[in-house]
C-alpha atoms as a PDB file:
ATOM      1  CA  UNK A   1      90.604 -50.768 -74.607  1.00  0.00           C
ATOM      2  CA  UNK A   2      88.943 -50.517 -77.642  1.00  0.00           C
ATOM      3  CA  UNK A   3      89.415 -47.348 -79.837  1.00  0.00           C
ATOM      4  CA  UNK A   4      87.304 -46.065 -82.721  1.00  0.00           C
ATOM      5  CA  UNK A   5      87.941 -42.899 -83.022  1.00  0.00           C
ATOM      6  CA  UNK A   6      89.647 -39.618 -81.796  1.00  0.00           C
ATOM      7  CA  UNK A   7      92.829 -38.216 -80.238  1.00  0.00           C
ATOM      8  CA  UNK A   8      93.913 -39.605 -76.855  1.00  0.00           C
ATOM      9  CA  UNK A   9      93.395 -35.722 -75.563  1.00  0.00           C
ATOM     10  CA  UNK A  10      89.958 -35.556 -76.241  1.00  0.00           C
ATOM     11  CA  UNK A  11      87.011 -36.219 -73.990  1.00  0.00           C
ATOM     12  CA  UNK A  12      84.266 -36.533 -75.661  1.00  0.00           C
ATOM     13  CA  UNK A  13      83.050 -35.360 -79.721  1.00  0.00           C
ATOM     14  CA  UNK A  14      79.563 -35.367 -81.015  1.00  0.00           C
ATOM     15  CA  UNK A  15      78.706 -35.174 -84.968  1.00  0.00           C
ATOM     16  CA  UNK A  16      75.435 -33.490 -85.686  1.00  0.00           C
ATOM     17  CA  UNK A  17      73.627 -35.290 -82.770  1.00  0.00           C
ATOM     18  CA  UNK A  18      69.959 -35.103 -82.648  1.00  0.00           C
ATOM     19  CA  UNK A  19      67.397 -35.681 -80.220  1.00  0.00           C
ATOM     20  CA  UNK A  20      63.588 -35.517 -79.568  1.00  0.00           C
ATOM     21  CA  UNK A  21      61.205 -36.441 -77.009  1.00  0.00           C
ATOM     22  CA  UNK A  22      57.704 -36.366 -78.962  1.00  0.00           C
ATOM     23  CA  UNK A  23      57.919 -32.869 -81.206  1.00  0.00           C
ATOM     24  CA  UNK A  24      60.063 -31.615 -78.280  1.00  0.00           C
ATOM     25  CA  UNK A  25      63.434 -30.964 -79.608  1.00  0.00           C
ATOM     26  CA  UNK A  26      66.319 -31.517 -76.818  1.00  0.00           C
ATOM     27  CA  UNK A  27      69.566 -31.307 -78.920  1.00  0.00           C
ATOM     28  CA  UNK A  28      69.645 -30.059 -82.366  1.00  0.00           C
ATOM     29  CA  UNK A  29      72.505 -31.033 -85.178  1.00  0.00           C
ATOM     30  CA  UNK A  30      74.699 -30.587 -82.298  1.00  0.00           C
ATOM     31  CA  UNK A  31      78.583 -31.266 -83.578  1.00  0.00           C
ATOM     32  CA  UNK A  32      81.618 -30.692 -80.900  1.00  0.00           C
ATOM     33  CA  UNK A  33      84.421 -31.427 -79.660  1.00  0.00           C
ATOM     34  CA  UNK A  34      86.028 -31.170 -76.410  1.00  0.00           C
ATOM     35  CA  UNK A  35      89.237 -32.089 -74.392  1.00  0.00           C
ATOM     36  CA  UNK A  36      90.148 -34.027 -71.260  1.00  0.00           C
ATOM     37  CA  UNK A  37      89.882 -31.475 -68.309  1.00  0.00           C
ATOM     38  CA  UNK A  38      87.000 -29.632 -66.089  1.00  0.00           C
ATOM     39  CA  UNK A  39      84.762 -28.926 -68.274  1.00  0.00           C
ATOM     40  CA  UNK A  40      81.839 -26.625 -67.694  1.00  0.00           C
ATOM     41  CA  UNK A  41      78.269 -27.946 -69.363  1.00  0.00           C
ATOM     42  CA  UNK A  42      76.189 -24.794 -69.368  1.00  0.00           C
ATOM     43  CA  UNK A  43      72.450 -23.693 -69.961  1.00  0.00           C
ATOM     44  CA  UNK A  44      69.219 -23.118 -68.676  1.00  0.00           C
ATOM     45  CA  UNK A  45      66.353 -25.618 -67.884  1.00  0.00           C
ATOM     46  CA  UNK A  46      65.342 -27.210 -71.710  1.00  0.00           C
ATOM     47  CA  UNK A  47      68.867 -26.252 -72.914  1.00  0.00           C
ATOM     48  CA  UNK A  48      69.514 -30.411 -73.531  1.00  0.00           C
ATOM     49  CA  UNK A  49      72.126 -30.554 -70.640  1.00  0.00           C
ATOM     50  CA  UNK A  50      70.794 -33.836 -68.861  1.00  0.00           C
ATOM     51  CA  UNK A  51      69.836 -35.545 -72.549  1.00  0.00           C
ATOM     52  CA  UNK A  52      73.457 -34.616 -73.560  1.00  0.00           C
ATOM     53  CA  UNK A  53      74.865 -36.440 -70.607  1.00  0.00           C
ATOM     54  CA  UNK A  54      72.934 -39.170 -70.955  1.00  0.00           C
ATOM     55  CA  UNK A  55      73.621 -39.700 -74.322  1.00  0.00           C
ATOM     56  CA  UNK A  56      77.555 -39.564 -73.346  1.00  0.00           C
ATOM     57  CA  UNK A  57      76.689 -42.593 -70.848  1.00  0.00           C
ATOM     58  CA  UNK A  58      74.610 -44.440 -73.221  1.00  0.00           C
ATOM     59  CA  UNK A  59      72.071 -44.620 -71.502  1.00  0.00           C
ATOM     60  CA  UNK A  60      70.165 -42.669 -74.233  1.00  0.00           C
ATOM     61  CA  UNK A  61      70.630 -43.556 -77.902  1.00  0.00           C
ATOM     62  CA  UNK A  62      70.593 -40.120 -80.318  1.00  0.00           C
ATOM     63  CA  UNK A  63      67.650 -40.172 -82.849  1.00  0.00           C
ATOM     64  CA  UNK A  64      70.380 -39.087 -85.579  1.00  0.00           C
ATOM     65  CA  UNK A  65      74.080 -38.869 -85.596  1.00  0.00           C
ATOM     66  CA  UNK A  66      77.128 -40.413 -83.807  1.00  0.00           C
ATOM     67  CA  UNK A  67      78.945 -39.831 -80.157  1.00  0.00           C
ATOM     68  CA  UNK A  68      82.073 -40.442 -79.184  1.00  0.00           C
ATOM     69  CA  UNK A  69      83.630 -40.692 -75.408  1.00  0.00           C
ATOM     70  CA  UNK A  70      87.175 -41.731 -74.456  1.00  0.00           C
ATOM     71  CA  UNK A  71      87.372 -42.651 -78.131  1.00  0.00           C
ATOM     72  CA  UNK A  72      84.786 -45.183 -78.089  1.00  0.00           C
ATOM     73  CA  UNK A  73      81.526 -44.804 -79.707  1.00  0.00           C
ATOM     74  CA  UNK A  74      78.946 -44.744 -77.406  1.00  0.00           C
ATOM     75  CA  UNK A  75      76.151 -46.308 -79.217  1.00  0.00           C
ATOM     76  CA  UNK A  76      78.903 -49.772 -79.727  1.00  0.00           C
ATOM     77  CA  UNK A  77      80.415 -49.929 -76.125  1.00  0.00           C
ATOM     78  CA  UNK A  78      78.228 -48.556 -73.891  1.00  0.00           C
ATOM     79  CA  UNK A  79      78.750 -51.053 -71.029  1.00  0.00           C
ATOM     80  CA  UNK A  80      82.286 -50.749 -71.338  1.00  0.00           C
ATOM     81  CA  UNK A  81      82.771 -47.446 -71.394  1.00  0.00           C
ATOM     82  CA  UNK A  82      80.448 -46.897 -68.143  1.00  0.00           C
ATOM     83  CA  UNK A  83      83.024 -48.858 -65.928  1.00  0.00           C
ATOM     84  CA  UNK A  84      84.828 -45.718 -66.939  1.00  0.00           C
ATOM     85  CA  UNK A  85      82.931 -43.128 -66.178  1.00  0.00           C
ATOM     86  CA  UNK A  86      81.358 -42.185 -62.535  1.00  0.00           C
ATOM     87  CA  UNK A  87      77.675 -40.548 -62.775  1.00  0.00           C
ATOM     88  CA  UNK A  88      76.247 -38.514 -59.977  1.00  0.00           C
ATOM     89  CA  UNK A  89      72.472 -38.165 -61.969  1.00  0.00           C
ATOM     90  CA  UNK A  90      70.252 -34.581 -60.895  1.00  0.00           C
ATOM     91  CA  UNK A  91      67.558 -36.516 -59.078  1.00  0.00           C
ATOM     92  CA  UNK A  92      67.547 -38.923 -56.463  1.00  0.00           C
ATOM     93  CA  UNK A  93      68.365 -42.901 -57.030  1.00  0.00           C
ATOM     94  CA  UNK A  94      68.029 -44.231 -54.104  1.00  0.00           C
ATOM     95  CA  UNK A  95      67.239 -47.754 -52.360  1.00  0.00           C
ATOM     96  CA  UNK A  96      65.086 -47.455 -49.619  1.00  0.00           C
ATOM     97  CA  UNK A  97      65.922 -49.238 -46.492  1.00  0.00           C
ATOM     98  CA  UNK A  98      69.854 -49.352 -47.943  1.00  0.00           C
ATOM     99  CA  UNK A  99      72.443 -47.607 -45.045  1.00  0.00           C
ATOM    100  CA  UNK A 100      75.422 -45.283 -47.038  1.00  0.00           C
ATOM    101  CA  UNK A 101      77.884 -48.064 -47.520  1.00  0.00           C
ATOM    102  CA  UNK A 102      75.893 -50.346 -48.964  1.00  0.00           C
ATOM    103  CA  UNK A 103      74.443 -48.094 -51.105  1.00  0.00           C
ATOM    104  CA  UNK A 104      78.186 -47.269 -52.086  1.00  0.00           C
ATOM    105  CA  UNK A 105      79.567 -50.667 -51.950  1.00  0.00           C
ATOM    106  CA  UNK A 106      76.806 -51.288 -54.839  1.00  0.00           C
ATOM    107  CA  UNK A 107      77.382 -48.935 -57.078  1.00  0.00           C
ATOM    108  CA  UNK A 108      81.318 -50.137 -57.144  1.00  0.00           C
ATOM    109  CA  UNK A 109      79.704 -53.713 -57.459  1.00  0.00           C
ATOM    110  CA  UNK A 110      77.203 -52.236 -60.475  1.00  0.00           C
ATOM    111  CA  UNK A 111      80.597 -50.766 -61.929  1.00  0.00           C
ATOM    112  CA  UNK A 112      82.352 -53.844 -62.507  1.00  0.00           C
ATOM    113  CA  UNK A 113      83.965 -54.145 -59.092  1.00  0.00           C
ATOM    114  CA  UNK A 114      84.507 -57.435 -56.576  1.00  0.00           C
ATOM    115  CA  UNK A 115      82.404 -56.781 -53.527  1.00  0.00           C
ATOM    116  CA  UNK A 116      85.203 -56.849 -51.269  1.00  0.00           C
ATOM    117  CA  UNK A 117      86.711 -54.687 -53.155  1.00  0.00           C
ATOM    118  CA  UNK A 118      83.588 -52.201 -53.698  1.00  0.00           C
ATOM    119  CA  UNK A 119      83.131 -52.405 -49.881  1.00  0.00           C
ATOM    120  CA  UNK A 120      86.735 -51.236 -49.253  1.00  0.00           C
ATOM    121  CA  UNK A 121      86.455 -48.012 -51.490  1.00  0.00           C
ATOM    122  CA  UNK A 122      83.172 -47.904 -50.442  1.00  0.00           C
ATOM    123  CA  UNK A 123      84.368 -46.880 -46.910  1.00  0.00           C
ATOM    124  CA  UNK A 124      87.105 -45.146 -48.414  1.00  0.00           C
ATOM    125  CA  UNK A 125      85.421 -42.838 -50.537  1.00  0.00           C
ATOM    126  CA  UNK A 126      83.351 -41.882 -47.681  1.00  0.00           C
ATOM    127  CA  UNK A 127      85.373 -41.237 -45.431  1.00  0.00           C
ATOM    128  CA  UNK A 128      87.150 -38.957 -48.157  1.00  0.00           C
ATOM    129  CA  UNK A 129      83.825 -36.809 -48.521  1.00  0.00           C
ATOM    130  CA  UNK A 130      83.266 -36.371 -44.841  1.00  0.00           C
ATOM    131  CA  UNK A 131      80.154 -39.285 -44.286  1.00  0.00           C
ATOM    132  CA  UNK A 132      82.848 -41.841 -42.097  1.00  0.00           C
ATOM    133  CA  UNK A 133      80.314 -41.022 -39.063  1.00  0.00           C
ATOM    134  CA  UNK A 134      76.824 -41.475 -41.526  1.00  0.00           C
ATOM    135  CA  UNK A 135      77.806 -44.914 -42.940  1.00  0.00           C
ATOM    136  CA  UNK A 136      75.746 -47.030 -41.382  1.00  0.00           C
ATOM    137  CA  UNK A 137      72.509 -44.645 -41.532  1.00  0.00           C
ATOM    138  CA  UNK A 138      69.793 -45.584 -43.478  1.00  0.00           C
ATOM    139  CA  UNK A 139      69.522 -43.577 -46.578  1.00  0.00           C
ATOM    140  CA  UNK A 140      65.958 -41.936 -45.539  1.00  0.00           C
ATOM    141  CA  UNK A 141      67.925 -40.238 -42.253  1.00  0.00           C
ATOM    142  CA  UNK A 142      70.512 -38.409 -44.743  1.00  0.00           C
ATOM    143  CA  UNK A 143      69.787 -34.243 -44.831  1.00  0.00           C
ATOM    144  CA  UNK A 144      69.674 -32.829 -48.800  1.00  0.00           C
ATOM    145  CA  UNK A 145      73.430 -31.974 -48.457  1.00  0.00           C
ATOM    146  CA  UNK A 146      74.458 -35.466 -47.388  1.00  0.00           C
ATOM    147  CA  UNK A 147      72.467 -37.431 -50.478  1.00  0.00           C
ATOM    148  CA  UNK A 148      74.316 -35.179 -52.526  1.00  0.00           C
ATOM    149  CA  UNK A 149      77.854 -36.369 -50.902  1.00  0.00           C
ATOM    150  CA  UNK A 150      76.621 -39.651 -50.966  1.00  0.00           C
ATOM    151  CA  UNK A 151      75.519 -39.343 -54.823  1.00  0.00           C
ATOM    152  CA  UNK A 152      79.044 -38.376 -55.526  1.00  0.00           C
ATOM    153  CA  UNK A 153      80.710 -41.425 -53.592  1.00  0.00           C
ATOM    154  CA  UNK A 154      78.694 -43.784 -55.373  1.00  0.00           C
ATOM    155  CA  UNK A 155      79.889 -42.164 -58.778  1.00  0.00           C
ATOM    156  CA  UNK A 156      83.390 -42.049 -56.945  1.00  0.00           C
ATOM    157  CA  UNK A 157      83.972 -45.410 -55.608  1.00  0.00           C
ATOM    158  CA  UNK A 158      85.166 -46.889 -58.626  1.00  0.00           C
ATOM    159  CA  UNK A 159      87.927 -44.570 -59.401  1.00  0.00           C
ATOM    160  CA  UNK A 160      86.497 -43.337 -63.219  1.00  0.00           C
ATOM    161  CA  UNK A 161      88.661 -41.719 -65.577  1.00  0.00           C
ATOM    162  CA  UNK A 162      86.080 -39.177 -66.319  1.00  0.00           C
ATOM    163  CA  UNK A 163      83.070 -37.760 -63.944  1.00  0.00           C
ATOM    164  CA  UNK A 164      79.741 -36.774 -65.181  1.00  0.00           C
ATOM    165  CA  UNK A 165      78.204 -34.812 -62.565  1.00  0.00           C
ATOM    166  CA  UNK A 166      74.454 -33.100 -62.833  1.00  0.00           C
ATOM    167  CA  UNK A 167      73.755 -30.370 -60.875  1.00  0.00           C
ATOM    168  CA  UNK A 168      75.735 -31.169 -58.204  1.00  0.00           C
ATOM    169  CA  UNK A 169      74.793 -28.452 -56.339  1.00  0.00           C
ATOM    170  CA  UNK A 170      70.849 -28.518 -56.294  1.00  0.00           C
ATOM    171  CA  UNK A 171      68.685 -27.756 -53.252  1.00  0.00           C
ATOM    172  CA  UNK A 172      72.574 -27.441 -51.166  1.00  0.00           C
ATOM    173  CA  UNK A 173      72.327 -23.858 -48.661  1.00  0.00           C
ATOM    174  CA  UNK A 174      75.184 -21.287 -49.558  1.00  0.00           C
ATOM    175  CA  UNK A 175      77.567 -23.461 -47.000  1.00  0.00           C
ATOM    176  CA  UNK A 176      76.821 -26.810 -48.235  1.00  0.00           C
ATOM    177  CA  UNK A 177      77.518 -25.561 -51.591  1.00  0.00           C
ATOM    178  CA  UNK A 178      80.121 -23.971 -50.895  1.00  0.00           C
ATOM    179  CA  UNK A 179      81.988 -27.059 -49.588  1.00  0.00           C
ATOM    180  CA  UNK A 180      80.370 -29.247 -52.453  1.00  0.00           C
ATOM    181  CA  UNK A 181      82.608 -26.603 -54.518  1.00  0.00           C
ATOM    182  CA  UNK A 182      85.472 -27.298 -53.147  1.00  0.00           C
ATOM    183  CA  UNK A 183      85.098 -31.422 -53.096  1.00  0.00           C
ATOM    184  CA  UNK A 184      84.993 -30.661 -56.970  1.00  0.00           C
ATOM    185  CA  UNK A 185      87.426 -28.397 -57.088  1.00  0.00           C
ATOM    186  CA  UNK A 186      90.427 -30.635 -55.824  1.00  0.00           C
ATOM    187  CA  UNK A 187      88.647 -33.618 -57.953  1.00  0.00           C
ATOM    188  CA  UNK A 188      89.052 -31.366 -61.216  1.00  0.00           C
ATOM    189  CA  UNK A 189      92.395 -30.738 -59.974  1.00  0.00           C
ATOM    190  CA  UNK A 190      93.798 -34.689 -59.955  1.00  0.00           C
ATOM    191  CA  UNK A 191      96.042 -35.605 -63.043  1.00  0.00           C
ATOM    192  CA  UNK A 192      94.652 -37.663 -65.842  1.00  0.00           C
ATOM    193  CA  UNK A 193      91.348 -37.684 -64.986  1.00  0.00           C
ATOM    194  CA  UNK A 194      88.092 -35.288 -66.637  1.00  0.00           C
ATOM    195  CA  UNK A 195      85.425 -33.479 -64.654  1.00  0.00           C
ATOM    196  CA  UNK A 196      81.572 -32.722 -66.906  1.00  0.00           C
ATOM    197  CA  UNK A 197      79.961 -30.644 -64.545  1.00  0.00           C
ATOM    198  CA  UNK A 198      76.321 -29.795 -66.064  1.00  0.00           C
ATOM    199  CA  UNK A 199      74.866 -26.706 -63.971  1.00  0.00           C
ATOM    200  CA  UNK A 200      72.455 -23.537 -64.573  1.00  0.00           C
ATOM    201  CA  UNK A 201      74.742 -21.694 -62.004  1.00  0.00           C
ATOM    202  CA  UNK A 202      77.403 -20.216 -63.820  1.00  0.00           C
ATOM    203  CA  UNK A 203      79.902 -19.100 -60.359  1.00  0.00           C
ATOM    204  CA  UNK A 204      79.607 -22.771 -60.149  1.00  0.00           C
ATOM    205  CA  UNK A 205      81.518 -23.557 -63.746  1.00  0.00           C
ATOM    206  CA  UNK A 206      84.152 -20.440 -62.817  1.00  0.00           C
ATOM    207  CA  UNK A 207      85.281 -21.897 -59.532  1.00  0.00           C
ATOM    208  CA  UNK A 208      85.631 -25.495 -60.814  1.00  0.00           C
ATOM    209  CA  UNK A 209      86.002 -25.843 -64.839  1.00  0.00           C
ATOM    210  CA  UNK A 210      88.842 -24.479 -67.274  1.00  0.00           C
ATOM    211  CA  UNK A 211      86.553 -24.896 -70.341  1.00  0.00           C
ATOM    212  CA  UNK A 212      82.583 -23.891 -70.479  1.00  0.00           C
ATOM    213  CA  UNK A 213      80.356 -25.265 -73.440  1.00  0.00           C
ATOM    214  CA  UNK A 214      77.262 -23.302 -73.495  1.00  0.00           C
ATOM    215  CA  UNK A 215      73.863 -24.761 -74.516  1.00  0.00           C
ATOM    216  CA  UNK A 216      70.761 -23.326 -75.744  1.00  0.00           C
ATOM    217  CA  UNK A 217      67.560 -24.890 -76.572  1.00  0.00           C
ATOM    218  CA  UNK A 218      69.587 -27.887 -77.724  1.00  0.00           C
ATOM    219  CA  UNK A 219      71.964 -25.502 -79.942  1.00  0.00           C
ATOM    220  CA  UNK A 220      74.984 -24.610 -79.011  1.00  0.00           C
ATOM    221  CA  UNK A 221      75.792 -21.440 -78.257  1.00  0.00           C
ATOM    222  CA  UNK A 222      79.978 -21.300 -77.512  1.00  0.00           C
ATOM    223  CA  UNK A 223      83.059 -23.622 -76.602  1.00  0.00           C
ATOM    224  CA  UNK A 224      86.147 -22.806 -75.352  1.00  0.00           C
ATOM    225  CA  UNK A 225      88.059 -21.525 -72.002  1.00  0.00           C
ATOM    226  CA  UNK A 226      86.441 -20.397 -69.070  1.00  0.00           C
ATOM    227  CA  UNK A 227      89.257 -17.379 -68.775  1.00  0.00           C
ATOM    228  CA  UNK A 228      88.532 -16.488 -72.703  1.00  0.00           C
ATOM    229  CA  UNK A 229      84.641 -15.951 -72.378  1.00  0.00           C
ATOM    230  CA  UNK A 230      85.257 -14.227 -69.413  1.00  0.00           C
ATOM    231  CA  UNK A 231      87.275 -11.553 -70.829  1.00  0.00           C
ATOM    232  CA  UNK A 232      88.343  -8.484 -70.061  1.00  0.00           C
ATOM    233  CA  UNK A 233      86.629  -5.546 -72.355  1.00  0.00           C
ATOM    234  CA  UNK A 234      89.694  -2.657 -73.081  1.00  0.00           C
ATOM    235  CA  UNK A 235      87.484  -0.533 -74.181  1.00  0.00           C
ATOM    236  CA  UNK A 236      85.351  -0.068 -71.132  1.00  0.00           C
ATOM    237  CA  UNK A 237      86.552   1.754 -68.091  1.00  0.00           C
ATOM    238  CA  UNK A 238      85.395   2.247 -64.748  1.00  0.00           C
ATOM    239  CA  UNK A 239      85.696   6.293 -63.964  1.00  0.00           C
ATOM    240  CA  UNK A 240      86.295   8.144 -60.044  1.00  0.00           C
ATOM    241  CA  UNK A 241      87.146  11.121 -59.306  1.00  0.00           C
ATOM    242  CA  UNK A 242      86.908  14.030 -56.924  1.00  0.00           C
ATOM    243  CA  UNK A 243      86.578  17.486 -57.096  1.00  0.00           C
ATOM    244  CA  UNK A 244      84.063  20.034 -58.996  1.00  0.00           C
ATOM    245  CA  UNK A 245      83.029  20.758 -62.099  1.00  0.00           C
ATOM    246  CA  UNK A 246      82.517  17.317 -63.292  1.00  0.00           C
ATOM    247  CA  UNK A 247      79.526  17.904 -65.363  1.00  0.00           C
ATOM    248  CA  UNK A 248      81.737  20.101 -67.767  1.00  0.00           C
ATOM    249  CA  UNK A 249      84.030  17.708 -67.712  1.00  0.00           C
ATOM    250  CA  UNK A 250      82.268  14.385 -68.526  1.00  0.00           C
ATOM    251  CA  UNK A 251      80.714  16.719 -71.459  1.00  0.00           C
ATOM    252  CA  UNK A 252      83.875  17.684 -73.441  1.00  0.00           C
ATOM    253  CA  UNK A 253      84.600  13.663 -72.677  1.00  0.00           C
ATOM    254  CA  UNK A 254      81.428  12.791 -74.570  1.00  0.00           C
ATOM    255  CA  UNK A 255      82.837  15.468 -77.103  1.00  0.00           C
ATOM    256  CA  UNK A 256      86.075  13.517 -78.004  1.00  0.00           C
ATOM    257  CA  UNK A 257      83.839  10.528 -78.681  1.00  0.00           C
ATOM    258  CA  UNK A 258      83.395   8.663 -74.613  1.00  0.00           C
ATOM    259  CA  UNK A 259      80.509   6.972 -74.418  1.00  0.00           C
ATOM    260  CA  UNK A 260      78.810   7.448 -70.655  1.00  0.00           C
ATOM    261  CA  UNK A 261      77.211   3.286 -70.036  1.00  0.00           C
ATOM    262  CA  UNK A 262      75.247   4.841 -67.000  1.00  0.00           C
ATOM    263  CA  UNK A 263      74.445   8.351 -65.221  1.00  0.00           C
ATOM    264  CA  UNK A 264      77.473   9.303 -63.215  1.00  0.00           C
ATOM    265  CA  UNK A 265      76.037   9.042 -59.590  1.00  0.00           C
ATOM    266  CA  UNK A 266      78.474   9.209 -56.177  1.00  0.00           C
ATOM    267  CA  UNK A 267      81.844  10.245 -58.347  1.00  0.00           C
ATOM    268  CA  UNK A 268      82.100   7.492 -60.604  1.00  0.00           C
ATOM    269  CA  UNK A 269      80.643   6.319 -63.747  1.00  0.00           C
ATOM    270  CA  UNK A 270      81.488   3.578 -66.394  1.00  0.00           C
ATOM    271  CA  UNK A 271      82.238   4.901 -69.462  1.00  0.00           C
ATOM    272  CA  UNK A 272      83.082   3.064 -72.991  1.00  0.00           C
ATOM    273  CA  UNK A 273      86.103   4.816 -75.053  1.00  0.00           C
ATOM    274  CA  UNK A 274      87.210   4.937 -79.034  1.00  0.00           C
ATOM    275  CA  UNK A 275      89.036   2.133 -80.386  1.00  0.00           C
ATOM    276  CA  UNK A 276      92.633   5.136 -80.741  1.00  0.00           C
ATOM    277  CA  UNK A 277      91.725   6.038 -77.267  1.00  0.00           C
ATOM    278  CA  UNK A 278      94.608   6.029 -74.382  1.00  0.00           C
ATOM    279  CA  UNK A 279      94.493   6.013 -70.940  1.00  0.00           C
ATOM    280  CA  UNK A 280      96.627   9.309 -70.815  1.00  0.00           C
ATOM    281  CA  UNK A 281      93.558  11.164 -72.363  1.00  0.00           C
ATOM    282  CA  UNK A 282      91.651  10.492 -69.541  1.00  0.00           C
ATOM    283  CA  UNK A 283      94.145  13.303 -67.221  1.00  0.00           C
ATOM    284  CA  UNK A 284      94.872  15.445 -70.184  1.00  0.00           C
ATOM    285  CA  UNK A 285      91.206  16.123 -69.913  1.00  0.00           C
ATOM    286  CA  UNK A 286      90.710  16.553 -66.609  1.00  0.00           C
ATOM    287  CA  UNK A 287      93.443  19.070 -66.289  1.00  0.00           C
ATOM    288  CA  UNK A 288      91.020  21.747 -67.403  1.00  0.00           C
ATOM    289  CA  UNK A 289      88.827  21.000 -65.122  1.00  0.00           C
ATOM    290  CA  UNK A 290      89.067  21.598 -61.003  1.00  0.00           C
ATOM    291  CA  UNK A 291      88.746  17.779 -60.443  1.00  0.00           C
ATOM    292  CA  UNK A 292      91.523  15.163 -59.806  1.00  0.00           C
ATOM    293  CA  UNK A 293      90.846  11.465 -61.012  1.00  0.00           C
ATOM    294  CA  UNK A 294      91.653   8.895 -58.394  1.00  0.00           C
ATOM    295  CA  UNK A 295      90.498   5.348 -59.779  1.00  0.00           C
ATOM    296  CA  UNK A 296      90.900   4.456 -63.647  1.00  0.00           C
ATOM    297  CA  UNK A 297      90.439   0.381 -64.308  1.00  0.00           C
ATOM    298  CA  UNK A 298      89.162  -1.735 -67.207  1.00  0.00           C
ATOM    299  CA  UNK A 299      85.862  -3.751 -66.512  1.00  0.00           C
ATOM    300  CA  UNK A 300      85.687  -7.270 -67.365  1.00  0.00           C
ATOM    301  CA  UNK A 301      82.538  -9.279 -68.227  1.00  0.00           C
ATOM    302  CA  UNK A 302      81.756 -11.712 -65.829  1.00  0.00           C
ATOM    303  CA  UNK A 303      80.480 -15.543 -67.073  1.00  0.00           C
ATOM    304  CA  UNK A 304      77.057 -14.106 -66.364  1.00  0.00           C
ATOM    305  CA  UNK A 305      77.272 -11.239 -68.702  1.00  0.00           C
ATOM    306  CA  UNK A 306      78.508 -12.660 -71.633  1.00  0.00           C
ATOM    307  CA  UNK A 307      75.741 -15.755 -71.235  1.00  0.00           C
ATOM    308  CA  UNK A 308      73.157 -13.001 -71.736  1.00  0.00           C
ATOM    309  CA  UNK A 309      74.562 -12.165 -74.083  1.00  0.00           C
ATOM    310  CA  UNK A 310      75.218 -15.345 -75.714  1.00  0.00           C
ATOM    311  CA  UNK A 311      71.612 -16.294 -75.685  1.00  0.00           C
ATOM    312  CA  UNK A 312      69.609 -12.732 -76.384  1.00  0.00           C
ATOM    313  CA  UNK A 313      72.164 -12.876 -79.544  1.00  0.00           C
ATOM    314  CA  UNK A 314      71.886 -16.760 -80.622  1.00  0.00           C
ATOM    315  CA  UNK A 315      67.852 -15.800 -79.599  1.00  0.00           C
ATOM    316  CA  UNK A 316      67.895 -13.111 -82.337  1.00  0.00           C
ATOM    317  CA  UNK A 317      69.513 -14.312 -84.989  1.00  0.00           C
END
């Protein structure tokens, strides 16, 4: 293996990478790094995602600076590093007239692989993602949620160290999905080996990655764990009670400095506190008042949440 640059840990690092298609400007001076793992590749349509990854496989040279994956710079040993790396592109790649294994088989022979040797993981990644019985169909009689499968075999069959997977999920119902999820799930979960899953649905990057990088408009927006952007806020609090006189009540809250998020409505509210404020203030108050609290809780922000407001911020300033 030839190495040029970086610790073994790390997956892949960009310096100030720049890309354009005409005046259209898909990645911006955009400088990371980021370490072996699941990792989440984030953004809406335009954000660079799919030029990012390509770039990664070489299959895309930047217009200025340098990447590196598995320590090898990407513009110097492309080929080599894509017998490494397993690709599962957005759109459809198909042969026509090709049946499921020998669509399979060559992509393990495309890889670098002996065709007996691509036909025997060919069948054996297939049978591992549930298309044993669809292996000899021709690739025209596969349903949406099967090309997908299939999409991943052929990116499978050679056993990569690393996966680059875009949107994995597309144009799957909420059950095909759902299993999709968990195929990726127990992949992310095998020992030395990386997951880039590039996706616009953001439950899909919390029930498969540990680490999210978020893009926007080619700029990025955050890196870093999937459990640390989706924090949970102490000063918020999620308010019920029962009992009367809650008006009164919520009013000499507001007076001690409680900010109310939303109109109380059904005996709850949401409520945002001082930064010297204690949960014990919350039933000093209230015993004034002829109401009993019976639910106190901090809110988190879900991966949604704090992407809106990740981009409406990165948007303003």
């Amino acid at each position: 293996m030839i190495t040029d640059r970086g610790h073994p840990a790390t997956l892949f690092e960009l310096r100030d990478v720049t890309h354009a298609y005409g005046r259209v400007c898909a990645l911006r001076e955009l400088s990371l790094q980021v370490s072996r793992g699941p990792i989440g590749l984030v953004g809406q349509n335009g954000a660079g995602k799919s030029t990012l990854m390509q770039i990664l496989l070489g299959l895309l040279r930047a217009r200025r600076g340098t990447a590196w994956m598995l320590g090898q710079d990407v513009a110097r040993h492309p080929l080599a590093l894509r017998g490494r790396i397993g690709y599962m592109p957005e759109r459809d790649a198909f042969v026509s007239g090709l049946t499921g294994i020998e669509y399979v088989a060559l992509a393990g022979q495309l890889s670098g692989m002996g065709r007996k040797q691509a036909w025997r993981r060919a069948h054996e990644t297939l049978s591992y993602l549930g298309l044993e019985e669809a292996r000899y169909r021709r690739l025209e009689e596969f349903s949406v949620g099967m090309k997908q499968r299939l999409k991943l075999a052929a990116a499978l069959v050679h056993d990569p160290e690393v996966l680059l997977l875009d949107e994995p999920t597309a144009g799957l119902d909420p059950e095909g999905r759902t299993a999709m999820l968990g195929v990726l799930r127990a992949l992310a979960d095998r020992p030395d080996k990386s997951l880039l899953l590039s996706t616009h649905l953001l439950g899909d990057i919390e029930r498969v990655c540990r680490h999210v990088v978020i893009l926007d408009r080619g700029t990025l927006l955050h890196s870093g764990p999937v459990e640390t952007l989706r924090r949970a806020r102490p000063r918020r609090y999620r308010l019920r009670w029962q009992g009367q006189g809650e008006e009164r009540w919520l009013q000499a809250l507001q007076q001690r400095g409680i900010e109310l998020v939303e109109p109380p409505a059904g005996g709850e509210v949401s409520v945002t506190v001082p930064e010297n404020w204690t949960c014990r203030q919350f039933f000093r108050e209230s015993l004034a008042h002829p109401l009993v609290i019976t639910g106190l809780e901090p809110e988190e922000d879900d991966l949604e949440t704090v992407y809106e407001q990740l981009v409406t911020g990165g948007r303003k300033r």
